[in-house]
Protein backbone atom coordinates (compact mmCIF):
# COMPACT_ATOMS: atom_id res chain seq x y z
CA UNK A 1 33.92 -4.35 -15.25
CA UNK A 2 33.33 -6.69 -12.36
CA UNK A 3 30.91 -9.27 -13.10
CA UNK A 4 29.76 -9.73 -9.73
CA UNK A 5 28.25 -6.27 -10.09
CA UNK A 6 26.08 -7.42 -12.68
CA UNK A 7 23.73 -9.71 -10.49
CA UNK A 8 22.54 -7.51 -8.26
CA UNK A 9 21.03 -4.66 -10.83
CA UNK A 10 19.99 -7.34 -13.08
CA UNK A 11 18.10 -9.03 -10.03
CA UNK A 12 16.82 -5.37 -9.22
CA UNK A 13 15.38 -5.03 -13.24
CA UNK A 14 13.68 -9.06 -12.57
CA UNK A 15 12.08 -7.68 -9.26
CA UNK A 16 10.61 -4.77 -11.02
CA UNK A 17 8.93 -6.51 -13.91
CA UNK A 18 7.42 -9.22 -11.95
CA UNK A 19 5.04 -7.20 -10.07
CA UNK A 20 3.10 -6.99 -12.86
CA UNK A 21 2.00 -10.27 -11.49
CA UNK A 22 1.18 -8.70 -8.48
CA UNK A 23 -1.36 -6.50 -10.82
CA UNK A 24 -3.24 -10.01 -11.33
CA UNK A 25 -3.13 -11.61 -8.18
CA UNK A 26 -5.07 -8.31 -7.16
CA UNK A 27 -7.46 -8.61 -10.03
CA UNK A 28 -8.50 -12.00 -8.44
CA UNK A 29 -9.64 -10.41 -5.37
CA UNK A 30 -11.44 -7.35 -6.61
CA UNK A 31 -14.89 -7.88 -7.09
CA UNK A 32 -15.71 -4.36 -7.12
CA UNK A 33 -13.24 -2.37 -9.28
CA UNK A 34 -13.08 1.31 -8.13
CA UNK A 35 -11.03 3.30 -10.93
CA UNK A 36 -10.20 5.34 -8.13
CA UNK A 37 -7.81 2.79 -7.24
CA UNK A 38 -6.44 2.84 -10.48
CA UNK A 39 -5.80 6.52 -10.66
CA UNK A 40 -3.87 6.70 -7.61
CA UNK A 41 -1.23 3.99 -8.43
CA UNK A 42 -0.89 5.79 -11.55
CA UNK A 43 -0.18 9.24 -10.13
CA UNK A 44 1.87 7.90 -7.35
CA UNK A 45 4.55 6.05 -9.63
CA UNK A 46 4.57 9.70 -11.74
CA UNK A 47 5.40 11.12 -8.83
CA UNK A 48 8.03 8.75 -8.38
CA UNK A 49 9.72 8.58 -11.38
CA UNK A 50 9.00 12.36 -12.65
CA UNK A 51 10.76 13.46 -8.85
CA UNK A 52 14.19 10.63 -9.65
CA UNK A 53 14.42 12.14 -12.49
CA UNK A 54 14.76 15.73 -12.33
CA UNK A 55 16.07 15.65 -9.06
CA UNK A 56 18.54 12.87 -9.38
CA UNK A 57 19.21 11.05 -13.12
CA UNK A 58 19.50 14.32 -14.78
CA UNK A 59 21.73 16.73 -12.19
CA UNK A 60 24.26 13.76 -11.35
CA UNK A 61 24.39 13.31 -15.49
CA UNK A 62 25.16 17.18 -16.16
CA UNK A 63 27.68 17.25 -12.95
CA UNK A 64 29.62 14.46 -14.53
CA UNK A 65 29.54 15.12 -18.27
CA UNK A 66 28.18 18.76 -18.53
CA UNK A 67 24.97 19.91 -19.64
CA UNK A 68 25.22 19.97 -23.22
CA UNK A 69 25.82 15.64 -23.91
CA UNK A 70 23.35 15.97 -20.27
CA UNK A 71 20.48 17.14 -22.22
CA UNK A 72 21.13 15.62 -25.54
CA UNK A 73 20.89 12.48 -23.95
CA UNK A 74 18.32 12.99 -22.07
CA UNK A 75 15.62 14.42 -24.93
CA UNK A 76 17.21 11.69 -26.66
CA UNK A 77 15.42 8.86 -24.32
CA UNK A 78 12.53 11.02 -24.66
CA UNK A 79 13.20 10.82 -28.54
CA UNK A 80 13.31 6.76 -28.31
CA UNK A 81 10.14 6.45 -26.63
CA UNK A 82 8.54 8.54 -28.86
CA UNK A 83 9.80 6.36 -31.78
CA UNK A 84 8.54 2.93 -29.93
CA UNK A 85 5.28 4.43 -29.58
CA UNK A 86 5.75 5.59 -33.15
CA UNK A 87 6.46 2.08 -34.77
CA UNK A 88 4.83 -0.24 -32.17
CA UNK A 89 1.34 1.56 -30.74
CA UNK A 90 -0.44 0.38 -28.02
CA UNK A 91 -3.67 1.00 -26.73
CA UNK A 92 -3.31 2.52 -23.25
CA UNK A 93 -4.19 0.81 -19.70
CA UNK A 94 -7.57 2.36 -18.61
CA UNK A 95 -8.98 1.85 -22.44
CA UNK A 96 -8.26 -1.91 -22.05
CA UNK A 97 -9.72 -2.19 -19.12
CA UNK A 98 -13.09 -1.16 -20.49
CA UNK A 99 -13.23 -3.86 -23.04
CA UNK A 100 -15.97 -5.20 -24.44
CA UNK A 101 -18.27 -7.77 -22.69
CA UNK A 102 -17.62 -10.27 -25.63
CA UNK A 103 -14.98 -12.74 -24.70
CA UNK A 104 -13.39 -13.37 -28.15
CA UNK A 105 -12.54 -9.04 -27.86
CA UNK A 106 -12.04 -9.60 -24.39
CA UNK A 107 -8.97 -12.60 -24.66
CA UNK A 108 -7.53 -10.06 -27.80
CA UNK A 109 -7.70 -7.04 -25.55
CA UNK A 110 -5.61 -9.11 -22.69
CA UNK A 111 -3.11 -10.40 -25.38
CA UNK A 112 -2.75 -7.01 -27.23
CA UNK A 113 -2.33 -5.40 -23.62
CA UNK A 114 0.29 -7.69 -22.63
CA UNK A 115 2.27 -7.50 -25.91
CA UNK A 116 2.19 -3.48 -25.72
CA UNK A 117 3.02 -2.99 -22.00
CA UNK A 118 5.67 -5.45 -22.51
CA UNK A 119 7.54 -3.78 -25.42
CA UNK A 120 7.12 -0.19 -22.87
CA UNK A 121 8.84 -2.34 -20.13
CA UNK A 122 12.16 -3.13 -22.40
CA UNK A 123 13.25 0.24 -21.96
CA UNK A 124 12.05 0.62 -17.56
CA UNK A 125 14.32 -2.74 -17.81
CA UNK A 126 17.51 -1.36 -19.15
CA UNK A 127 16.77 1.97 -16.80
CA UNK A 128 16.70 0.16 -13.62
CA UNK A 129 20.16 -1.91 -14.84
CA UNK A 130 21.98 1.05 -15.54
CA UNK A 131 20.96 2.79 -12.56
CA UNK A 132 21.68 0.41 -9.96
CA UNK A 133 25.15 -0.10 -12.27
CA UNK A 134 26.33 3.37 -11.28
CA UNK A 135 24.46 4.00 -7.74
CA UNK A 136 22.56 0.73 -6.02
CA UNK A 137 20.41 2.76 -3.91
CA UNK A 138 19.21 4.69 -6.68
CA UNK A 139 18.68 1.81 -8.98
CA UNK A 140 16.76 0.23 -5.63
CA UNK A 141 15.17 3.47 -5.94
CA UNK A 142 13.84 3.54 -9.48
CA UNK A 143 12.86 -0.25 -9.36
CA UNK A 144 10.32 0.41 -6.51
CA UNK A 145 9.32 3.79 -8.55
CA UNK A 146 8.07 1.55 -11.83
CA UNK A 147 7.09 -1.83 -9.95
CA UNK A 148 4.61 0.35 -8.60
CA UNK A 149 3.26 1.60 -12.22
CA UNK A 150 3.73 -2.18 -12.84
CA UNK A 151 0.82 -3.17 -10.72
CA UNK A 152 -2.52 -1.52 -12.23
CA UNK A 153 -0.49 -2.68 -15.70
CA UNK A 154 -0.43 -6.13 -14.57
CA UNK A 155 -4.22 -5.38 -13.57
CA UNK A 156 -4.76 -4.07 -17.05
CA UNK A 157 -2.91 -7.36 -18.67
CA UNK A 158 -5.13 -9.91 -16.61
CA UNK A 159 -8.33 -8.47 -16.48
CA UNK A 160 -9.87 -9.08 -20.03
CA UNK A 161 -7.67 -12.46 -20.11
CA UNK A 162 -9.73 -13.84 -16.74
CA UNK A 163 -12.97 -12.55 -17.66
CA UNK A 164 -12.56 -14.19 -21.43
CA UNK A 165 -11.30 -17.53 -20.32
CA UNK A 166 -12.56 -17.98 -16.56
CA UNK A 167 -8.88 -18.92 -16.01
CA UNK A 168 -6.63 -17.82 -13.44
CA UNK A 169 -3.24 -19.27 -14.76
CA UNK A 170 -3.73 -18.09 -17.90
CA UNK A 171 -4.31 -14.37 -16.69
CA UNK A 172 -1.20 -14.99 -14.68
CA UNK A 173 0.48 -15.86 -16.97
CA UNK A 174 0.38 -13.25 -19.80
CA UNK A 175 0.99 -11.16 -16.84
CA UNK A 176 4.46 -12.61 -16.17
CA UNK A 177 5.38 -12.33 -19.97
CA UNK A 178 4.49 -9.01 -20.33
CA UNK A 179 6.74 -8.23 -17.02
CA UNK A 180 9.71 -10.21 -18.02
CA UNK A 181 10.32 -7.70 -20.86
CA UNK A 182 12.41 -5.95 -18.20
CA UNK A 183 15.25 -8.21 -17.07
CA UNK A 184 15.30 -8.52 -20.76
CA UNK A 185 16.23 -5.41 -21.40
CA UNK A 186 18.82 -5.35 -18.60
CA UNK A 187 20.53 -8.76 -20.48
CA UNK A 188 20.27 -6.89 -23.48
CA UNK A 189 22.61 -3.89 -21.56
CA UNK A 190 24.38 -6.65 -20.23
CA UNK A 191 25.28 -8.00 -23.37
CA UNK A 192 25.71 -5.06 -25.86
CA UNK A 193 26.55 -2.51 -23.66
CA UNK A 194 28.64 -3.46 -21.20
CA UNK A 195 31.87 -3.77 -23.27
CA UNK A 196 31.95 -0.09 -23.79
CA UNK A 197 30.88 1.07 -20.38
CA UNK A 198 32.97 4.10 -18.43
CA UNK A 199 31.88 6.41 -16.55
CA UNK A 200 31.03 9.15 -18.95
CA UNK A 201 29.05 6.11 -21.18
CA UNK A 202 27.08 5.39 -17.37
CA UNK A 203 26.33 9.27 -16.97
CA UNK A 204 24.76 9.38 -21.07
CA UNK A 205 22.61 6.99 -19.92
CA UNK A 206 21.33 7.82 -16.56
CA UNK A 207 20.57 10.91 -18.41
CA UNK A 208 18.91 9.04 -21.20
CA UNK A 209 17.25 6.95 -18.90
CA UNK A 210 15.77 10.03 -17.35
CA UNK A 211 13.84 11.08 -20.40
CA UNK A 212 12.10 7.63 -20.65
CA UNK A 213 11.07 7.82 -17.28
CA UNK A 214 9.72 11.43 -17.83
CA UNK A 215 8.07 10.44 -21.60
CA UNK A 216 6.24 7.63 -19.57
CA UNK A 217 5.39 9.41 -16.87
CA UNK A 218 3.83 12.51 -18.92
CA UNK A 219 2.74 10.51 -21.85
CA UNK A 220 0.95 7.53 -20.32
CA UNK A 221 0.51 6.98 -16.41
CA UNK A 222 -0.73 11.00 -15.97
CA UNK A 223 -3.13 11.10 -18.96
CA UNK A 224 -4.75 8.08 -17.70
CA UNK A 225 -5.08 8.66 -14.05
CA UNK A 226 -6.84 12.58 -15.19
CA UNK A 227 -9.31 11.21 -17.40
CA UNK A 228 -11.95 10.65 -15.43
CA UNK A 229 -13.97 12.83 -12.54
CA UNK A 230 -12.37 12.64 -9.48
CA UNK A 231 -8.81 13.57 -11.20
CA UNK A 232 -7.91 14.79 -7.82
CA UNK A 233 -7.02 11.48 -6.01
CA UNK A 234 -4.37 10.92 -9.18
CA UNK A 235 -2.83 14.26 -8.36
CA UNK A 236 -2.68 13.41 -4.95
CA UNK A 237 -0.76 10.33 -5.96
CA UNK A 238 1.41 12.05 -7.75
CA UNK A 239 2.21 14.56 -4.62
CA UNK A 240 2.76 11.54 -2.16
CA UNK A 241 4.53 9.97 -4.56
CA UNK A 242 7.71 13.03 -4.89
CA UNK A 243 7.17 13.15 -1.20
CA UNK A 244 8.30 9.61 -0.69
CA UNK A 245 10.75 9.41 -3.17
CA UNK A 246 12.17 12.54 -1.73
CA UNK A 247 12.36 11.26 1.48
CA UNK A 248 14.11 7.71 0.96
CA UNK A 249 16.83 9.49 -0.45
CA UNK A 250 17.35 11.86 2.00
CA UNK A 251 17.19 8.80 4.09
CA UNK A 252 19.30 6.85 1.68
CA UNK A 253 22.15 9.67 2.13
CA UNK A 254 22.69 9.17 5.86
């Protein structure tokens, strides 16, 4: 396969995981935290990535290798997830963001945070790479989809660390780390994988990449942005969301 084709989805997978950064630059400037805010990021990258999925991943997956390998792959990326959350459990994004006041917990929430979210963003890593591989607007399409989730994560990473140490380059950057879990996991494609891609290998995995996106999406951002009152503003997320998504690729198909 053409290397040049490599730089462009592997810049796409570096663009993705750095906005967790963009989570803590916010934190700096929020005095007033409104979980409101929270919840409607949250539903709005579901709505993203829930819509890609089902509407594009897994139909151009079962047109190119059938539906049978289609769906085995794709409950088998929900199958991986599972196991990372399995082995490797994390506490989730609104329960580390109501840490406690002490700044020893606080610092250990921040570093436990980052170390979780970035072992969740391996996987969001290799998706956007093989993506953008096969199709580059849809890869552009799926980066925008989790940078989004990306920002209340980076929010969720930087938090307890500023609060705990009063510092702003530290929150930074654990931020960063936890973000550059996904271009990692695009070099790691890039470097196992790409020996034995074809076509039918690229159409396995947008089909497995599918079912991460999904697991994420039903597992962790929509629990979180329901569990408070005012649910409604994550649901509304999630419906603007599929209504953007669904328009930039109508757009995109021009």
């Amino acid at each position: 396969m053409d290397t040049a084709r490599i730089w462009l989805p592997l810049t796409l997978s570096f663009m993705a995981g750095i906005f967790t950064v963009v989570g803590s630059f916010i934190t700096f400037f929020i005095r007033d935290f409104k979980k409101s805010y929270l919840q409607f990021f949250l539903g709005l990258s579901s709505g993203v990535m829930i819509y890609v999925s089902f509407v594009e991943l897994l139909p151009s997956s079962i047109t190119a290798i059938g539906p049978l390998k289609a769906n085995v792959a794709f409950f088998g990326g929900i199958f991986l997830v599972m196991l990372i959350d399995f082995f490797v459990p994390h506490e989730y994004i609104a329960e580390r963001i109501k840490v406690d006041t002490h700044d020893k917990k606080l610092m250990a929430a921040g570093i436990f945070t980052a170390i979780g979210i970035g072992i969740h963003n391996f996987p969001e890593g290799l998706a956007v790479f093989m993506s953008a591989l096969v199709n580059i607007k849809l890869g552009i399409a799926l980066a925008i989809a989790i940078a989004l989730h990306n920002i209340p994560e980076g929010i969720a990473v930087a938090m307890p660390i500023f609060y705990a140490t009063k510092s702003k380059k530290k929150a930074f950057w654990y931020s960063f780390l936890s973000g550059f879990a996904e271009p990692a996991g695009a070099v790691i494609a890039i470097l196992v994988l790409m020996p034995f891609l074809n076509p039918a290998v690229l159409s396995f995995i947008l089909a497995l990449v599918a079912g991460i996106m999904v697991f994420i999406s039903f597992d962790e951002l929509l629990p979180l942005s329901c569990q408070s009152e005012g649910y409604h503003i994550s649901i509304f997320g999630v419906i603007i969301g599929m209504a953007v998504m669904a328009l930039s690729l109508i757009l995109m198909q021009q």
